[in-house]
Protein backbone atom coordinates (compact mmCIF):
# COMPACT_ATOMS: atom_id res chain seq x y z
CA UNK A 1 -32.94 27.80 48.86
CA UNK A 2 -30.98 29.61 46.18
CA UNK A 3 -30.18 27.65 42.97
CA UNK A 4 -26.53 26.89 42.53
CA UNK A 5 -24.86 28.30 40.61
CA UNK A 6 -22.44 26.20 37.67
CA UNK A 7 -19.51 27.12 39.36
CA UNK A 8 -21.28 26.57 42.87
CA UNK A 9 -21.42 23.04 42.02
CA UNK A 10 -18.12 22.17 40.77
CA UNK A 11 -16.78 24.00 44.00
CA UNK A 12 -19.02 21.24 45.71
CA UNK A 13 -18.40 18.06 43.89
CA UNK A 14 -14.74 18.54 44.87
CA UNK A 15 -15.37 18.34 48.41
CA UNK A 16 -17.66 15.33 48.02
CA UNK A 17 -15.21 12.36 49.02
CA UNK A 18 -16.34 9.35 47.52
CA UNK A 19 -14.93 7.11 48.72
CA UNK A 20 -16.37 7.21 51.55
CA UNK A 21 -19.70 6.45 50.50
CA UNK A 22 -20.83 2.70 52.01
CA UNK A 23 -20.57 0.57 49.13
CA UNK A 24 -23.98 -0.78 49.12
CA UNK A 25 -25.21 3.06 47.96
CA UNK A 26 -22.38 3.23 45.76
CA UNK A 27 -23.74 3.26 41.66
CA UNK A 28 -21.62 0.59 39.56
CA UNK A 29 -22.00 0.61 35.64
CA UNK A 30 -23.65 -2.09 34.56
CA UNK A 31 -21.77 -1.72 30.98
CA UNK A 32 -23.16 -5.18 29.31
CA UNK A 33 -26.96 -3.68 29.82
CA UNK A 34 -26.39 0.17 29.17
CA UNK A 35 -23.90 -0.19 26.04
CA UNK A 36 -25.67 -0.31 22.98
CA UNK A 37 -25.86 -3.46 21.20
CA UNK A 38 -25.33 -2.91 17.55
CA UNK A 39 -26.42 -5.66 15.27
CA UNK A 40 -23.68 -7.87 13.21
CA UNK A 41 -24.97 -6.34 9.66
CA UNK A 42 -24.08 -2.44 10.94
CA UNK A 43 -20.87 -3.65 12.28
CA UNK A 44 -20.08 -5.40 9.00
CA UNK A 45 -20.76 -2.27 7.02
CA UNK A 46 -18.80 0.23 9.53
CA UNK A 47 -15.97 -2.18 9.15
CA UNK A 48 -16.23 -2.54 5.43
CA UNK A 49 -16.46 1.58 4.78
CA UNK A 50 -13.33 1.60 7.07
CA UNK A 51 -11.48 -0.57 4.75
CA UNK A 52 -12.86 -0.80 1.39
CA UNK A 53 -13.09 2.86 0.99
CA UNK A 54 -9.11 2.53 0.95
CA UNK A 55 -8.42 -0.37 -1.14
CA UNK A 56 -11.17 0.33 -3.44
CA UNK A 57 -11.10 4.41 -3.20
CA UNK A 58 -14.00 6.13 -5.64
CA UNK A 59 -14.97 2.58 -6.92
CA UNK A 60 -16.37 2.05 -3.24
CA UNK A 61 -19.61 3.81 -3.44
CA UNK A 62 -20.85 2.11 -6.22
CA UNK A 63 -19.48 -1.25 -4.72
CA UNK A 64 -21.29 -0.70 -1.51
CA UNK A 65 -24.88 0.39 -2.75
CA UNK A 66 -24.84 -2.67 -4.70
CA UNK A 67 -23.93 -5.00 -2.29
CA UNK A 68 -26.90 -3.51 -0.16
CA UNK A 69 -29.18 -4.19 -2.98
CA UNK A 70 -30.93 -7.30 -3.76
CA UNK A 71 -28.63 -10.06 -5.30
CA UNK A 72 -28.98 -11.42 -8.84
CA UNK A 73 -28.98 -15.39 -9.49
CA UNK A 74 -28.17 -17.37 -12.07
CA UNK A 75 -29.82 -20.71 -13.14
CA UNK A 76 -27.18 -24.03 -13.22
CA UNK A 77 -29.13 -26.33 -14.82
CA UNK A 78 -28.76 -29.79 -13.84
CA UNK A 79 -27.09 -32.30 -16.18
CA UNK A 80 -28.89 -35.14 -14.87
CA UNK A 81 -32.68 -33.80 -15.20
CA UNK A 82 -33.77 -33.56 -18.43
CA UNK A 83 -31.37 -30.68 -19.07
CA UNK A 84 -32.61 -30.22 -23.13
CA UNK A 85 -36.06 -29.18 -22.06
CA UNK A 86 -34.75 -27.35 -18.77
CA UNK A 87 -32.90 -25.10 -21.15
CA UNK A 88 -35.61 -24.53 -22.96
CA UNK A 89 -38.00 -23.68 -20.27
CA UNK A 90 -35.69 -20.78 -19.10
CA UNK A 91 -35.10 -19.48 -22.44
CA UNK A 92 -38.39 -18.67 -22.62
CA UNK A 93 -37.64 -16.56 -20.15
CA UNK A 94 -35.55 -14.44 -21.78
CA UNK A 95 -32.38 -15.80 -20.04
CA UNK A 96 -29.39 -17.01 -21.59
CA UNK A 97 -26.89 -19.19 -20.99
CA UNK A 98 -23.40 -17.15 -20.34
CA UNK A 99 -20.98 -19.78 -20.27
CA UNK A 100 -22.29 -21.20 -23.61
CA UNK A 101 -22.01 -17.93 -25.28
CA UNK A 102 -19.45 -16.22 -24.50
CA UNK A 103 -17.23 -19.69 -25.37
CA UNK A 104 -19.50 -19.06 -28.66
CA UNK A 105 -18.73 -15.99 -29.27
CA UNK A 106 -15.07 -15.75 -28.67
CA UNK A 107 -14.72 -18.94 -30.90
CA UNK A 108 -16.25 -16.91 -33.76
CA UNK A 109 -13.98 -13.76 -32.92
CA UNK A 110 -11.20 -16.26 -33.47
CA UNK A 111 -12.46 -17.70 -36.67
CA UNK A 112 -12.55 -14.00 -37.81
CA UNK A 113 -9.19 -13.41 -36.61
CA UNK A 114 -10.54 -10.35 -34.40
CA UNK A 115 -8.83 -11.65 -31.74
CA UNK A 116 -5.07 -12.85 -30.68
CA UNK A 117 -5.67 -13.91 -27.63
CA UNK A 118 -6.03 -18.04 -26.54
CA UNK A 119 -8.71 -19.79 -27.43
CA UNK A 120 -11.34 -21.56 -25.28
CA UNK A 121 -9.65 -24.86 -26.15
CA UNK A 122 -6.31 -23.56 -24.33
CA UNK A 123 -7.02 -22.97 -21.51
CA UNK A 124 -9.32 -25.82 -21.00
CA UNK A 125 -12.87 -24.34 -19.54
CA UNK A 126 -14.63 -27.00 -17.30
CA UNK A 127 -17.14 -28.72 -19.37
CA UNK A 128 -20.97 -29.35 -20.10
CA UNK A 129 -21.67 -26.46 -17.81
CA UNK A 130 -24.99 -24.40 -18.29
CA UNK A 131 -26.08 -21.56 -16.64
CA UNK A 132 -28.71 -19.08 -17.35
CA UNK A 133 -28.87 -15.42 -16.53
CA UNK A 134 -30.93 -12.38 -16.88
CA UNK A 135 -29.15 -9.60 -18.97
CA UNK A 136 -27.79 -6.75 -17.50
CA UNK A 137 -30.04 -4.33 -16.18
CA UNK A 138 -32.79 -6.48 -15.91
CA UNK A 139 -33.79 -7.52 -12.38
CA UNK A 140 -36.11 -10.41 -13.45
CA UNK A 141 -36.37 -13.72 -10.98
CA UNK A 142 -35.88 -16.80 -11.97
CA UNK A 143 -38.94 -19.34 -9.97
CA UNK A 144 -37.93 -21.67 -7.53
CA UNK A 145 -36.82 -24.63 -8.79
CA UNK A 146 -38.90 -27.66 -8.77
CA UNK A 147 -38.54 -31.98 -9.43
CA UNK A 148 -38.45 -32.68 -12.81
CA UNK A 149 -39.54 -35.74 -15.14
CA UNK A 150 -36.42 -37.58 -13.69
CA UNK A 151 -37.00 -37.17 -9.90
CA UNK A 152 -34.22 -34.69 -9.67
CA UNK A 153 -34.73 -31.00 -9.39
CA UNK A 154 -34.38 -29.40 -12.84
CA UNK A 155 -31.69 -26.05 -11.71
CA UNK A 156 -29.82 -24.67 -9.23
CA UNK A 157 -30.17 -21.01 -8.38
CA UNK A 158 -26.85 -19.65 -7.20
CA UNK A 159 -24.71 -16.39 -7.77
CA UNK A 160 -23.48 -17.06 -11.14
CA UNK A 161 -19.95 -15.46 -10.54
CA UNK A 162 -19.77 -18.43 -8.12
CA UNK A 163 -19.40 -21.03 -11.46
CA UNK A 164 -16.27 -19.25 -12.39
CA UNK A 165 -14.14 -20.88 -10.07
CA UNK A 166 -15.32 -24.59 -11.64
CA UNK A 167 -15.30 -23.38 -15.11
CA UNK A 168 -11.32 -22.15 -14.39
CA UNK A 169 -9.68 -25.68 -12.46
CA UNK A 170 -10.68 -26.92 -16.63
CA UNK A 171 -11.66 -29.96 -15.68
CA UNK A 172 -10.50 -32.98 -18.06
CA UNK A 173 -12.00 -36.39 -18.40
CA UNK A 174 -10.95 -38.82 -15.56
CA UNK A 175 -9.86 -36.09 -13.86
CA UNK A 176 -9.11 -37.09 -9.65
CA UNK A 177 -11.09 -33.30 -8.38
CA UNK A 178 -10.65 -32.01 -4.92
CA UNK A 179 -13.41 -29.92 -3.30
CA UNK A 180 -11.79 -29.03 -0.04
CA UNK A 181 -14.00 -26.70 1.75
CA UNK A 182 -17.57 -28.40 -0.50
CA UNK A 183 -20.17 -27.22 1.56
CA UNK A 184 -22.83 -25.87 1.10
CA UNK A 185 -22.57 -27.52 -2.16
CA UNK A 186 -22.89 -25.40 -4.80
CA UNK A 187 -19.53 -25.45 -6.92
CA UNK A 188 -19.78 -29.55 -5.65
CA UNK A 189 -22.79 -29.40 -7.62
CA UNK A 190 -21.40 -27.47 -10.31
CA UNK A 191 -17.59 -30.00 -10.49
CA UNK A 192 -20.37 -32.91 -10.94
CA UNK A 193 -22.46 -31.11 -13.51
CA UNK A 194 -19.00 -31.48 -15.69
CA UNK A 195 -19.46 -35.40 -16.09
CA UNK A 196 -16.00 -36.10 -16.00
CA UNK A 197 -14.14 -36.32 -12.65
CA UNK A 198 -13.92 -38.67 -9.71
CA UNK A 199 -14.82 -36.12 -6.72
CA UNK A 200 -14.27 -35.94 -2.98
CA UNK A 201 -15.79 -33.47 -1.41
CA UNK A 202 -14.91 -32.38 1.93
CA UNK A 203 -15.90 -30.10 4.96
CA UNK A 204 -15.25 -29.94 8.12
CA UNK A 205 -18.49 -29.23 9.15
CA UNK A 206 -20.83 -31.78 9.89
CA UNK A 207 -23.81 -29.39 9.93
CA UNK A 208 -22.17 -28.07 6.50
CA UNK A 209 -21.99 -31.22 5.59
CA UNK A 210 -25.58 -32.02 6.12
CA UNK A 211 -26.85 -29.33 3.75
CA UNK A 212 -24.01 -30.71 1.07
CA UNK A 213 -25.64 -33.76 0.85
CA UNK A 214 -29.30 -32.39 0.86
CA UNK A 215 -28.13 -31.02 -2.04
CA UNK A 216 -26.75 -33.66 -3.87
CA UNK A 217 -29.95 -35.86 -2.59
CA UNK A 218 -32.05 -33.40 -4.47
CA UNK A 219 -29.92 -32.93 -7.91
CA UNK A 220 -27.83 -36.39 -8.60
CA UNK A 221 -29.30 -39.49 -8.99
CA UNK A 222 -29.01 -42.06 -6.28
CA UNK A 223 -26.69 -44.32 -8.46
CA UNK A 224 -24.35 -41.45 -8.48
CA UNK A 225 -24.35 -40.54 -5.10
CA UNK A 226 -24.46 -44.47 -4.32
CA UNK A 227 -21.05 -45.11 -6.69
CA UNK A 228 -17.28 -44.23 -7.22
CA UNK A 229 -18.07 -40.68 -8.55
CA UNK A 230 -18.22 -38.65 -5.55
CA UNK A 231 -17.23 -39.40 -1.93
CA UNK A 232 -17.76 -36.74 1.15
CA UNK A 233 -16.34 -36.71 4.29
CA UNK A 234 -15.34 -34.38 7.12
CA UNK A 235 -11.92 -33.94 7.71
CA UNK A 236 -10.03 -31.16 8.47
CA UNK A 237 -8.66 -29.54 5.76
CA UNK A 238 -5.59 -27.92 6.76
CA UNK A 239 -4.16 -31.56 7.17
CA UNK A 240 -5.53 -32.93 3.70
CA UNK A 241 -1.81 -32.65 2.52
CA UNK A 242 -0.68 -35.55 5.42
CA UNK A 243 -3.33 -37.51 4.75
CA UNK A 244 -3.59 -37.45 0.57
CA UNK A 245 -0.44 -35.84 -0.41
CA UNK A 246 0.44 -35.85 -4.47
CA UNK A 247 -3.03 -37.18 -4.99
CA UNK A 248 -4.95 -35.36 -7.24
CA UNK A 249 -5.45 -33.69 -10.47
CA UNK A 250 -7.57 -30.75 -9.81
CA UNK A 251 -8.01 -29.31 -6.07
CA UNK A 252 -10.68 -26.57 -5.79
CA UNK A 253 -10.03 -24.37 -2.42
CA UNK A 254 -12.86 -22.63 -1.53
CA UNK A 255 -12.26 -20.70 2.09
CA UNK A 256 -14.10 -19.70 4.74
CA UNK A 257 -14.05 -16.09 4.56
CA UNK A 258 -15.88 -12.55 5.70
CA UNK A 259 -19.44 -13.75 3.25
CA UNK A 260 -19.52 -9.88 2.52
CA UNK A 261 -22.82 -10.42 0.92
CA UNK A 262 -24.16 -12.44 3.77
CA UNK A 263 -22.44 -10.36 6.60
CA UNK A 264 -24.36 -6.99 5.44
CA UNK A 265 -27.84 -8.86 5.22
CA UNK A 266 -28.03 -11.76 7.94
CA UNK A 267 -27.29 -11.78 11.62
CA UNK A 268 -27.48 -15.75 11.50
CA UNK A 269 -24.09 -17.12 11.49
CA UNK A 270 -22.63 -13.48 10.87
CA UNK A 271 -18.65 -13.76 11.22
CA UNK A 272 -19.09 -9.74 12.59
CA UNK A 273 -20.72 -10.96 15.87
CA UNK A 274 -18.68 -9.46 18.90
CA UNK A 275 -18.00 -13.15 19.61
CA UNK A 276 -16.39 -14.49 16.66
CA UNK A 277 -14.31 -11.29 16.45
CA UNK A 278 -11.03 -13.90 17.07
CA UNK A 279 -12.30 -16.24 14.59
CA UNK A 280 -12.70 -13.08 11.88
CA UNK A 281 -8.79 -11.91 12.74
CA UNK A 282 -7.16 -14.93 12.29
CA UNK A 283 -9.17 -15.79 8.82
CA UNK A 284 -5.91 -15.01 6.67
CA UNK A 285 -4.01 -17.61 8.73
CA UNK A 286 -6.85 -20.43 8.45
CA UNK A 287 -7.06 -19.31 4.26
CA UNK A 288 -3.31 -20.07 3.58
CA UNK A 289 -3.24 -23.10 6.26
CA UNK A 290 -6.22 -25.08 3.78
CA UNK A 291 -4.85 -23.92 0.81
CA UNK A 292 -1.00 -24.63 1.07
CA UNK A 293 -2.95 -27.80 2.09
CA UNK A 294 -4.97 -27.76 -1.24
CA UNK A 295 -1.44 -27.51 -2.73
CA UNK A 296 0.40 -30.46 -1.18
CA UNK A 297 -2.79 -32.54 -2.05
CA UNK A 298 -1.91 -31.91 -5.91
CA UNK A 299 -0.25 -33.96 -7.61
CA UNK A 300 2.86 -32.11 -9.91
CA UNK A 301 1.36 -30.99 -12.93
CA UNK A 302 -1.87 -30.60 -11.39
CA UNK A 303 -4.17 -27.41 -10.76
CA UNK A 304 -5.46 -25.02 -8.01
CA UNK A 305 -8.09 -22.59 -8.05
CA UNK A 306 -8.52 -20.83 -4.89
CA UNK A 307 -11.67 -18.79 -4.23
CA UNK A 308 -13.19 -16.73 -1.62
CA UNK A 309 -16.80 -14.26 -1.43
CA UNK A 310 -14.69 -11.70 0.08
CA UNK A 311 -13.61 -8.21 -1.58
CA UNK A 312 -10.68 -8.20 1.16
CA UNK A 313 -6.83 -8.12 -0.56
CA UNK A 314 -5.94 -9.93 3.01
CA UNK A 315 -8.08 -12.85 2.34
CA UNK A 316 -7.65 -13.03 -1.34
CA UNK A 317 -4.09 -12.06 -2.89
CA UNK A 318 -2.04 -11.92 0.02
CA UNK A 319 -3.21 -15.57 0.92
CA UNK A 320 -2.04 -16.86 -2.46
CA UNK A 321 1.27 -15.01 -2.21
CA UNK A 322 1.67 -16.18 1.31
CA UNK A 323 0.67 -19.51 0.71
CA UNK A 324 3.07 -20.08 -2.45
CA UNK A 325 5.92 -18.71 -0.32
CA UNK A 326 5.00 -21.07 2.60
CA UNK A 327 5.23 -23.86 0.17
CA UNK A 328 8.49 -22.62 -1.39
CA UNK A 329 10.39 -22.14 1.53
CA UNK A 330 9.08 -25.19 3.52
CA UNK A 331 8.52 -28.07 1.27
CA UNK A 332 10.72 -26.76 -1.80
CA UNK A 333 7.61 -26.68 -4.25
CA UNK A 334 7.35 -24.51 -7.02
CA UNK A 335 3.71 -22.95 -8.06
CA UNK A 336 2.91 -20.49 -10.50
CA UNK A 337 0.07 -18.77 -10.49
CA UNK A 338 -1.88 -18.49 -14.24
CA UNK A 339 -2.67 -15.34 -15.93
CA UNK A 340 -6.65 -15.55 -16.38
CA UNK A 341 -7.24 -12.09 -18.01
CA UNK A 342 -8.45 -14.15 -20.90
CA UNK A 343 -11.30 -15.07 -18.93
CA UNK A 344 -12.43 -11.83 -17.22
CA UNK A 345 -12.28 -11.11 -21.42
CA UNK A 346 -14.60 -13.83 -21.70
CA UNK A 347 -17.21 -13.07 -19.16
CA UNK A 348 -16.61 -9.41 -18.93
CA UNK A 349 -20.46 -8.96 -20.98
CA UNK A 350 -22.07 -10.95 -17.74
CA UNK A 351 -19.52 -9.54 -14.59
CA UNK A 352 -17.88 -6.56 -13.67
CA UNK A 353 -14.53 -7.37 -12.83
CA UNK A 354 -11.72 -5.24 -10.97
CA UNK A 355 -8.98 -4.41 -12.64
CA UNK A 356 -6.21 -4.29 -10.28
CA UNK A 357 -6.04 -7.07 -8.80
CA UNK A 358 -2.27 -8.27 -8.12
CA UNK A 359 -3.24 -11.91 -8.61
CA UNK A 360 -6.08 -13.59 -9.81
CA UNK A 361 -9.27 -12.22 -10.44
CA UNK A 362 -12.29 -10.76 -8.67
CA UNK A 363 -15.96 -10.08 -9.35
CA UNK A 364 -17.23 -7.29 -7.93
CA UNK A 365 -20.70 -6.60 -7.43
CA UNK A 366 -22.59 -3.55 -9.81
CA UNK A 367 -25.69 -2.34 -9.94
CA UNK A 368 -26.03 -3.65 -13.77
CA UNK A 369 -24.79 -6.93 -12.93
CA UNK A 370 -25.01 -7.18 -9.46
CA UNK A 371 -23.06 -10.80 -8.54
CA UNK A 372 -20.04 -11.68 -6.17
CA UNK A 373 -18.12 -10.48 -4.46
CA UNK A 374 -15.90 -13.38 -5.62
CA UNK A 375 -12.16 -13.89 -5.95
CA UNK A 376 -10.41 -16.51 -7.79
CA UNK A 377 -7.18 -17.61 -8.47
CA UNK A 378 -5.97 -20.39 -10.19
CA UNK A 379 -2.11 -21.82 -9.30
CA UNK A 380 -0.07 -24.63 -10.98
CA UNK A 381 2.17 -26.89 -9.11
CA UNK A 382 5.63 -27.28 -11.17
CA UNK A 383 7.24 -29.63 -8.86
């Protein structure tokens, strides 16, 4: 038989009536086992080039081959190990501690009068906070921390940009602190490091919660955990406001957001799985829900810092704005948010900061000094 021809074919496949082909020899797609399945992480980065590449324009490159690079750490050390010789131990190292010297160093710029702008003592830094890092550039590792002399493991290795949010609510002594969204207990950590607040932490949770208080098991001393200094629970936030309204001094917010980090390097509890695609859109909505919640919880006078891991304008400024609006409109409060350029002054030797921000501040990860993403913002409530 001849080969048909192209046009031969087409001639025939428009005769062909299918539909009257049995339906047990018809071919149905099975679409859920022919479409390709692409992992979380390559969904997270198409979605991320999508939008980044706008808000962040030439600044993107850099910003994405950094946060597909290995993460640096820094070293928290913990107050209630033996925290002289801890420091010690990772000087030798050839780490220093950032928070102590860049409060060191702008103090002597202020002695000298080389600089006008507020001092540490203004805008009240959180306390007794240490924590070591690398330089930039250098890509050392700090080794898993381990028990110390007092029972209690001697650091914590986190992302240092995540300490900024503690070290801007400026903790004060007797201070009634807040931690909203706690787990998994690293800024907890951090607000009990300070020595001088009366904490609740909260999340909602309970497997959260679980590694919270592994944590605090392994850093704070049973009669710590065991007393009036820090109380968890798991509530849900967005209703802290009803049940502690005008309560406390300090209220750190810290979200539930996109993880950018974690989203481009874990499928585990990735936010980009097809099936939490619903829980990812409505993120914004949950963000200014906990933290207009954050706000009522305050008492007047008192102090927000809001904080996300996200890059994302829509999870960062535009909740703040929305949020302070919400509260404005609905409950007739007043917040202001605070001017921290001082501080991305401060740290700017440690972090790369963006400079554009409408409110707030944000850490954005570099090569050189490759922390965050991390967003914070810190509010007053007038009235």
């Amino acid at each position: 038989m001849a080969a048909l021809t192209l046009r031969g074919v087409r001639e025939l496949l428009k005769r062909v009536d299918f539909a009257t082909v049995p339906r047990r020899h018809r071919h149905k797609k099975k679409w859920a086992a022919t479409e390709p399945k692409f992992p979380a992480v390559r969904l997270a980065l198409q979605y991320f080039d999508m939008t980044y590449s706008v808000q962040f324009g030439d600044l993107w490159p850099s910003i994405r081959v950094s946060l597909l690079s290995e993460q640096k750490y820094g070293a928290l050390v913990n107050n209630f190990a033996a925290w002289d010789h801890v420091s010690a131990k990772l000087e030798q190292l050839s780490a220093k501690d950032f928070v102590n010297e860049a409060i060191s160093h702008w103090e002597l710029q202020s002695e000298g009068g080389q600089s006008a702008a507020p001092s540490p003592a203004s805008w009240a830094c959180s306390p007794n906070l240490r924590c070591f890092t690398f330089a930039r550039g250098d890509v050392s590792r700090f080794p898993p921390a381990r028990p110390g002399s007092l029972g209690v493991m001697d650091y914590y290795l986190m992302d240092a940009a995540s300490l900024l949010p503690v070290l801007a609510l400026g903790l004060q002594p007797g201070d009634i602190v807040l931690d909203l969204c706690a787990a998994p207990g690293g800024k907890t950590l951090a607000l009990l490091q300070t020595g001088c607040c009366n904490l609740a932490a909260n999340d909602l949770s309970t497997s959260r919660i679980a590694r919270l208080q592994k944590i605090l098991h392994s850093y704070v001393p049973q009669e710590i955990r065991d007393g009036n200094r820090v109380r968890v629970t798991s509530w849900d936030g967005r209703k802290w406001g009803e049940l502690e309204g005008d309560t406390y001094d300090r209220v750190l917010v810290d979200v539930p957001c996109t993880t950018d980090r974690h989203s481009l390097h874990e499928e585990e509890n990735n936010i980009f799985k097809r099936s939490r695609k619903k829980e990812r859109q409505i993120l914004p909505v949950l963000q200014m829900q906990l933290l207009a919640a954050g706000l009522l919880a305050t008492k007047p006078g008192g102090h927000v810092v809001y904080s996300t891991c996200s890059l994302s304008h829509l999870q960062n400024e535009y909740v703040v704005q929305g949020a302070i609006e919400l509260l404005a409109n609905q409950y007739s409060i007043q917040v202001q948010v605070e001017d921290l350029t001082h501080f991305r002054r401060l740290f700017m030797d440690t972090f790369c900061f963006f400079s554009s921000c409408q409110v707030g501040e944000l850490v954005i990860p570099n090569l050189m000094a490759n922390f965050g993403p991390m967003y914070f913002c810190k509010m007053h409530r007038l009235t």
